[in-house]
C-alpha atoms as a PDB file:
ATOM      1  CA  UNK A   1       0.000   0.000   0.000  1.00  0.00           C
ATOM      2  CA  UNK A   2       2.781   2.299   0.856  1.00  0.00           C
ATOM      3  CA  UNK A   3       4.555   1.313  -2.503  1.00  0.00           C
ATOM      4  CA  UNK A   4       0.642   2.949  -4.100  1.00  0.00           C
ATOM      5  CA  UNK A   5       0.830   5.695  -2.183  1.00  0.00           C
ATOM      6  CA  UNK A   6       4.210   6.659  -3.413  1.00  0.00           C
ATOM      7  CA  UNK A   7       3.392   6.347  -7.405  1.00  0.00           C
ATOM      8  CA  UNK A   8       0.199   8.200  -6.877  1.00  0.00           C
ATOM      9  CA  UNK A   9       2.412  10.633  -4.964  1.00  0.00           C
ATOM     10  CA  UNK A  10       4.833  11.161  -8.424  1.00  0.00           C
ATOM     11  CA  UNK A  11       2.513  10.920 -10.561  1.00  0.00           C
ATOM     12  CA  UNK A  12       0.881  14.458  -8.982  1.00  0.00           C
ATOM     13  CA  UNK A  13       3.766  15.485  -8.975  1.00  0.00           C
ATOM     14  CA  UNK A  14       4.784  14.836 -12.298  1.00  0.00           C
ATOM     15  CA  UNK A  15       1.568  15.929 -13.661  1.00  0.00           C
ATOM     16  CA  UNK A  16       2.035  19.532 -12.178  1.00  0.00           C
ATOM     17  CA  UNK A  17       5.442  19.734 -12.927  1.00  0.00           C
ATOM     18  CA  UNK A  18       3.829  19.035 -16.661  1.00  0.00           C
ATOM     19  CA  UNK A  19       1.104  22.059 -16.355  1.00  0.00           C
ATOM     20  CA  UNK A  20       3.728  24.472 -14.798  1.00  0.00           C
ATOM     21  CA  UNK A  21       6.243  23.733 -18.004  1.00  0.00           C
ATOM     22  CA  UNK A  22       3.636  24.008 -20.465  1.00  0.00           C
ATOM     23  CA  UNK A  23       2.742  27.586 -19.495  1.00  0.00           C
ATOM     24  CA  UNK A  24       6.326  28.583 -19.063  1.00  0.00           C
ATOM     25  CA  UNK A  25       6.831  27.763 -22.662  1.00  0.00           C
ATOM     26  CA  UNK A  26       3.622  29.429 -23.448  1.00  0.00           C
ATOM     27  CA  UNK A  27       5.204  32.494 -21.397  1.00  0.00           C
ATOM     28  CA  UNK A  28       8.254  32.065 -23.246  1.00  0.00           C
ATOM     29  CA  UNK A  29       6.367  32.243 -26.620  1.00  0.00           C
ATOM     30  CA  UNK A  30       5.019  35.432 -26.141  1.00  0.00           C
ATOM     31  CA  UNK A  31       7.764  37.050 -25.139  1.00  0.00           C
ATOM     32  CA  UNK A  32      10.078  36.051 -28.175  1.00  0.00           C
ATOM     33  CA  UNK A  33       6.844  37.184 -30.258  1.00  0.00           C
ATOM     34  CA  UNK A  34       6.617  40.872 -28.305  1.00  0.00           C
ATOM     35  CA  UNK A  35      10.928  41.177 -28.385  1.00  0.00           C
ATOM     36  CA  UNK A  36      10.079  40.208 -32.402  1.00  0.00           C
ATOM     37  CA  UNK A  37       7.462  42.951 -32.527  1.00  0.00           C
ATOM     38  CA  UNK A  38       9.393  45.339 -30.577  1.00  0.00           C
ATOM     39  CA  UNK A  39      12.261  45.197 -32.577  1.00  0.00           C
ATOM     40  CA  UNK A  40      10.105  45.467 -35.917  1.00  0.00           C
ATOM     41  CA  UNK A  41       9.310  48.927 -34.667  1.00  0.00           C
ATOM     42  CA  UNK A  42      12.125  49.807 -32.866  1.00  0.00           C
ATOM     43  CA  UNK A  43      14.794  49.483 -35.716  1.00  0.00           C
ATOM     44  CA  UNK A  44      12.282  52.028 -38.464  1.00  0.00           C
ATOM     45  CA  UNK A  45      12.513  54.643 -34.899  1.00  0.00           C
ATOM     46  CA  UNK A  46      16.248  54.089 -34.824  1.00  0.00           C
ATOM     47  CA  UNK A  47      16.391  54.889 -38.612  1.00  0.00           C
ATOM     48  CA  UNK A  48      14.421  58.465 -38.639  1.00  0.00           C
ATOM     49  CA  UNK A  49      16.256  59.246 -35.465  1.00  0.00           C
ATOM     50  CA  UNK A  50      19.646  58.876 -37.291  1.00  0.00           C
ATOM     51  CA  UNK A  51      18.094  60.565 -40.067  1.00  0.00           C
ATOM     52  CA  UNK A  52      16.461  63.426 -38.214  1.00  0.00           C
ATOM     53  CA  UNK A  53      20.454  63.741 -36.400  1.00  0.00           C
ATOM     54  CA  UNK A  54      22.127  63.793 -39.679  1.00  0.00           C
ATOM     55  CA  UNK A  55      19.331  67.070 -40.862  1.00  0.00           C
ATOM     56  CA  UNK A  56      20.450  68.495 -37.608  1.00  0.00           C
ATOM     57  CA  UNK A  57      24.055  68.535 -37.955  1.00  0.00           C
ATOM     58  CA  UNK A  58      24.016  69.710 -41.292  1.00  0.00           C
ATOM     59  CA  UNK A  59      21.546  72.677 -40.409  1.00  0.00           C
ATOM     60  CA  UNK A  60      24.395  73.135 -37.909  1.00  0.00           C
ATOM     61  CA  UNK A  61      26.921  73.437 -39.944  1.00  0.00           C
ATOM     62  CA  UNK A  62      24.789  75.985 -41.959  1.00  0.00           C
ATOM     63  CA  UNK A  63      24.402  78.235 -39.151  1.00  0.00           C
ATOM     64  CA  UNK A  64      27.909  77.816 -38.234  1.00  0.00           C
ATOM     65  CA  UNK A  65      28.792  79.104 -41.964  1.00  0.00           C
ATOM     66  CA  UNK A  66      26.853  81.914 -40.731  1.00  0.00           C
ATOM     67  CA  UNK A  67      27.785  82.638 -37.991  1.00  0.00           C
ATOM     68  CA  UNK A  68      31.445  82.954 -38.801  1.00  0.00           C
ATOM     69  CA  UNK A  69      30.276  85.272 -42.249  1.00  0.00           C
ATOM     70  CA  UNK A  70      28.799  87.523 -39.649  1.00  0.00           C
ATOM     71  CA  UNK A  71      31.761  87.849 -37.752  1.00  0.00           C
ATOM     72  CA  UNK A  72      34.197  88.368 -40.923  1.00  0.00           C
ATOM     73  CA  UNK A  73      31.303  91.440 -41.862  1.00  0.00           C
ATOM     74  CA  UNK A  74      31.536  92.339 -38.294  1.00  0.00           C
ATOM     75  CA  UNK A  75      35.507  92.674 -38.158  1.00  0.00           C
ATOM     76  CA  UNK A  76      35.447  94.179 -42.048  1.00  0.00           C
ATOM     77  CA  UNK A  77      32.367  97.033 -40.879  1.00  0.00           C
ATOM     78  CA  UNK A  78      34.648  97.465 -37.644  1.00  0.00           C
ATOM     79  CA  UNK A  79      37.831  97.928 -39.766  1.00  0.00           C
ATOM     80  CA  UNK A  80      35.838 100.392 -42.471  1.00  0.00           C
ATOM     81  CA  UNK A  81      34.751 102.475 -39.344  1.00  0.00           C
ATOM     82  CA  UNK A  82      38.049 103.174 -38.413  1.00  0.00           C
ATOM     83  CA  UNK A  83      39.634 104.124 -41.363  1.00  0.00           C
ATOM     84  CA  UNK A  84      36.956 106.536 -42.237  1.00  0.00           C
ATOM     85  CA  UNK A  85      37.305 108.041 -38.586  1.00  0.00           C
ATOM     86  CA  UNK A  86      41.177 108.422 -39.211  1.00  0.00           C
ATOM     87  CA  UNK A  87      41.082 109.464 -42.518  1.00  0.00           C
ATOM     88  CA  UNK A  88      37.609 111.980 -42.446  1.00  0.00           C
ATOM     89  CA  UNK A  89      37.868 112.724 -38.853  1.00  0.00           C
ATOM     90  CA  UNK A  90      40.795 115.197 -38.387  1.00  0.00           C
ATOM     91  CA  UNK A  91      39.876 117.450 -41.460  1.00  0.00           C
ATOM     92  CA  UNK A  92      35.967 117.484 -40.581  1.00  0.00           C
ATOM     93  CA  UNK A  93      36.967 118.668 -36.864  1.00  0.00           C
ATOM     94  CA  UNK A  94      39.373 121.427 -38.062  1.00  0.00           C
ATOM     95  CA  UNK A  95      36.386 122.248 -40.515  1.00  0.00           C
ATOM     96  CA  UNK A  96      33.596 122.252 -37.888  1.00  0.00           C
ATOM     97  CA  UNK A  97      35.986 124.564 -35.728  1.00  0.00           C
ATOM     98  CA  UNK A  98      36.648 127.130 -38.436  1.00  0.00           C
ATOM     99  CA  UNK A  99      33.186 127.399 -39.509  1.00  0.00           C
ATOM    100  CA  UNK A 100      32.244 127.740 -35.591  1.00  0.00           C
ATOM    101  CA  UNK A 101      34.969 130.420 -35.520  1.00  0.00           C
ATOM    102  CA  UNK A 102      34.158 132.074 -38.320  1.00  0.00           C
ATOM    103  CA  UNK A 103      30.203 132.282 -37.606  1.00  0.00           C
ATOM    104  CA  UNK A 104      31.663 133.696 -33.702  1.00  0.00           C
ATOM    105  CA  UNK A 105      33.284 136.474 -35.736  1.00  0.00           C
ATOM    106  CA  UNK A 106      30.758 136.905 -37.615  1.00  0.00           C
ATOM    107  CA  UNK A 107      27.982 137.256 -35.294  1.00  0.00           C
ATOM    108  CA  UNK A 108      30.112 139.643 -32.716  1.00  0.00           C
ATOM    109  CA  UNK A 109      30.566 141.845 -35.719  1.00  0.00           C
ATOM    110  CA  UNK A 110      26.872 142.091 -36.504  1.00  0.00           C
ATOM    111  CA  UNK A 111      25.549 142.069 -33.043  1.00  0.00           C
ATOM    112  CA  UNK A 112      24.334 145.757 -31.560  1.00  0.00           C
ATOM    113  CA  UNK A 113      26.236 146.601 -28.286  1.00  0.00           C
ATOM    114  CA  UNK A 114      24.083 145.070 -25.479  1.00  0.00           C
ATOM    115  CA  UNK A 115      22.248 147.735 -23.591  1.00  0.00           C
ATOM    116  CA  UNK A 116      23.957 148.216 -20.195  1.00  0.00           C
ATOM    117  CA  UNK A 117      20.751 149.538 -18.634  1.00  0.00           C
ATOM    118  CA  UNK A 118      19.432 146.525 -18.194  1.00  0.00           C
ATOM    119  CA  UNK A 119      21.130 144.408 -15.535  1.00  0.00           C
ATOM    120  CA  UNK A 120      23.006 140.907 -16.760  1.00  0.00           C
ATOM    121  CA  UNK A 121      20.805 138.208 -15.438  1.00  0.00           C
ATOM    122  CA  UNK A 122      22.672 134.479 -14.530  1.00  0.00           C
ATOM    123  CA  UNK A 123      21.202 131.012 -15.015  1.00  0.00           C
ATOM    124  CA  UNK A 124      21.495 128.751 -12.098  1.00  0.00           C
ATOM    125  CA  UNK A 125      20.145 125.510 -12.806  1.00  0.00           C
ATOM    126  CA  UNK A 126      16.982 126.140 -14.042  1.00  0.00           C
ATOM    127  CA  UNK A 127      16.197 129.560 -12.547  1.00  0.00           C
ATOM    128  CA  UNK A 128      17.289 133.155 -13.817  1.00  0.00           C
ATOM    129  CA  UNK A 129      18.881 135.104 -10.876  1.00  0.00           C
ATOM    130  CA  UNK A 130      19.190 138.556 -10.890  1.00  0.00           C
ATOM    131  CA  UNK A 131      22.952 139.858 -11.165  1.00  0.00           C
ATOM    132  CA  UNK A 132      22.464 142.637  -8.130  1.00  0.00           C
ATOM    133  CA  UNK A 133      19.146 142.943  -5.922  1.00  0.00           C
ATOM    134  CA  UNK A 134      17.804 146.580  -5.294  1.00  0.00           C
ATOM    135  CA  UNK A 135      17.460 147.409  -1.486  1.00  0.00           C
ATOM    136  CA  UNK A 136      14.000 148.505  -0.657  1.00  0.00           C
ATOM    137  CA  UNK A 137      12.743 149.291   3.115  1.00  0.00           C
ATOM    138  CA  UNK A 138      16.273 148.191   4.191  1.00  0.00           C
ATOM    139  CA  UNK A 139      16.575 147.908   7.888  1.00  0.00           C
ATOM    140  CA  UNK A 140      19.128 148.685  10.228  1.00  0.00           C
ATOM    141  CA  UNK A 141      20.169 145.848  12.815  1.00  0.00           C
ATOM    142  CA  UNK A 142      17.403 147.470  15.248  1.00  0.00           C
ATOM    143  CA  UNK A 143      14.832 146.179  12.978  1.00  0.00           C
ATOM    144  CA  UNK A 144      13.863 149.571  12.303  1.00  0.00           C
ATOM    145  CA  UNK A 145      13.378 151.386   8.819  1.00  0.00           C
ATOM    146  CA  UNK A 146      16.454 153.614   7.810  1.00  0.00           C
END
């Protein structure tokens, strides 16, 4: 009876060692099928990515192109500034200052003689300031009226 026991013992045992490595195989299955179908996707991804890298390193290289044009007009406007300055600067200056000196002479010579009636006023930030006040109802240190 004990020998029964024992073979109907393995052969439960054998039966559900059976179910559990049917369904790991089933397990199995779909998992090589998803890795397949993953990788069916995954490597047209991989392609546009490289693509869409290689669009982005050549519009790169285009604004680097730029970039360095810009600085060569940069250095060239730069350069173009400074010879004009040295070469149109000095004469305009000397010809600003005669005309200014010139228009100075001019403008004394034509100008009447101010009228020294009226008193010279001074501007003092912003306000006009009378060049001597006029004493009226001066006091003397008493307070009283002189």
């Amino acid at each position: 009876m004990a020998g029964i026991l024992v073979a109907v013992f393995w052969a439960i045992l054998v039966s559900f060692l059976a179910v559990v490595l049917v369904r790991l195989a089933q397990t199995l299955k779909a998992t090589t099928a998803l890795v397949a179908d993953v990788t069916e996707q995954a490597v047209p991804l991989l392609a546009d990515a490289s693509a869409t890298l290689r669009s982005a390193q050549t519009q790169l290289d285009k604004v680097d192109a730029i970039a360095s044009d810009v600085q060569e007009v940069t250095s060239n406007a730069s350069a173009l500034s400074t010879t004009v300055a040295s070469t149109f600067g000095g004469p305009l200056v000397k010809v600003a200052a005669f005309g200014y000196g010139v228009r100075q002479a001019l403008g004394r010579r034509t100008e009447p003689e101010p009228d020294r009636r009226t008193p010279r006023r001074t501007v003092i930030v912003g306000r006009t300031v009378p060049s001597a006040r006029k004493k009226r109802n001066a006091r003397n240190p008493r307070g009283q009226k002189d």
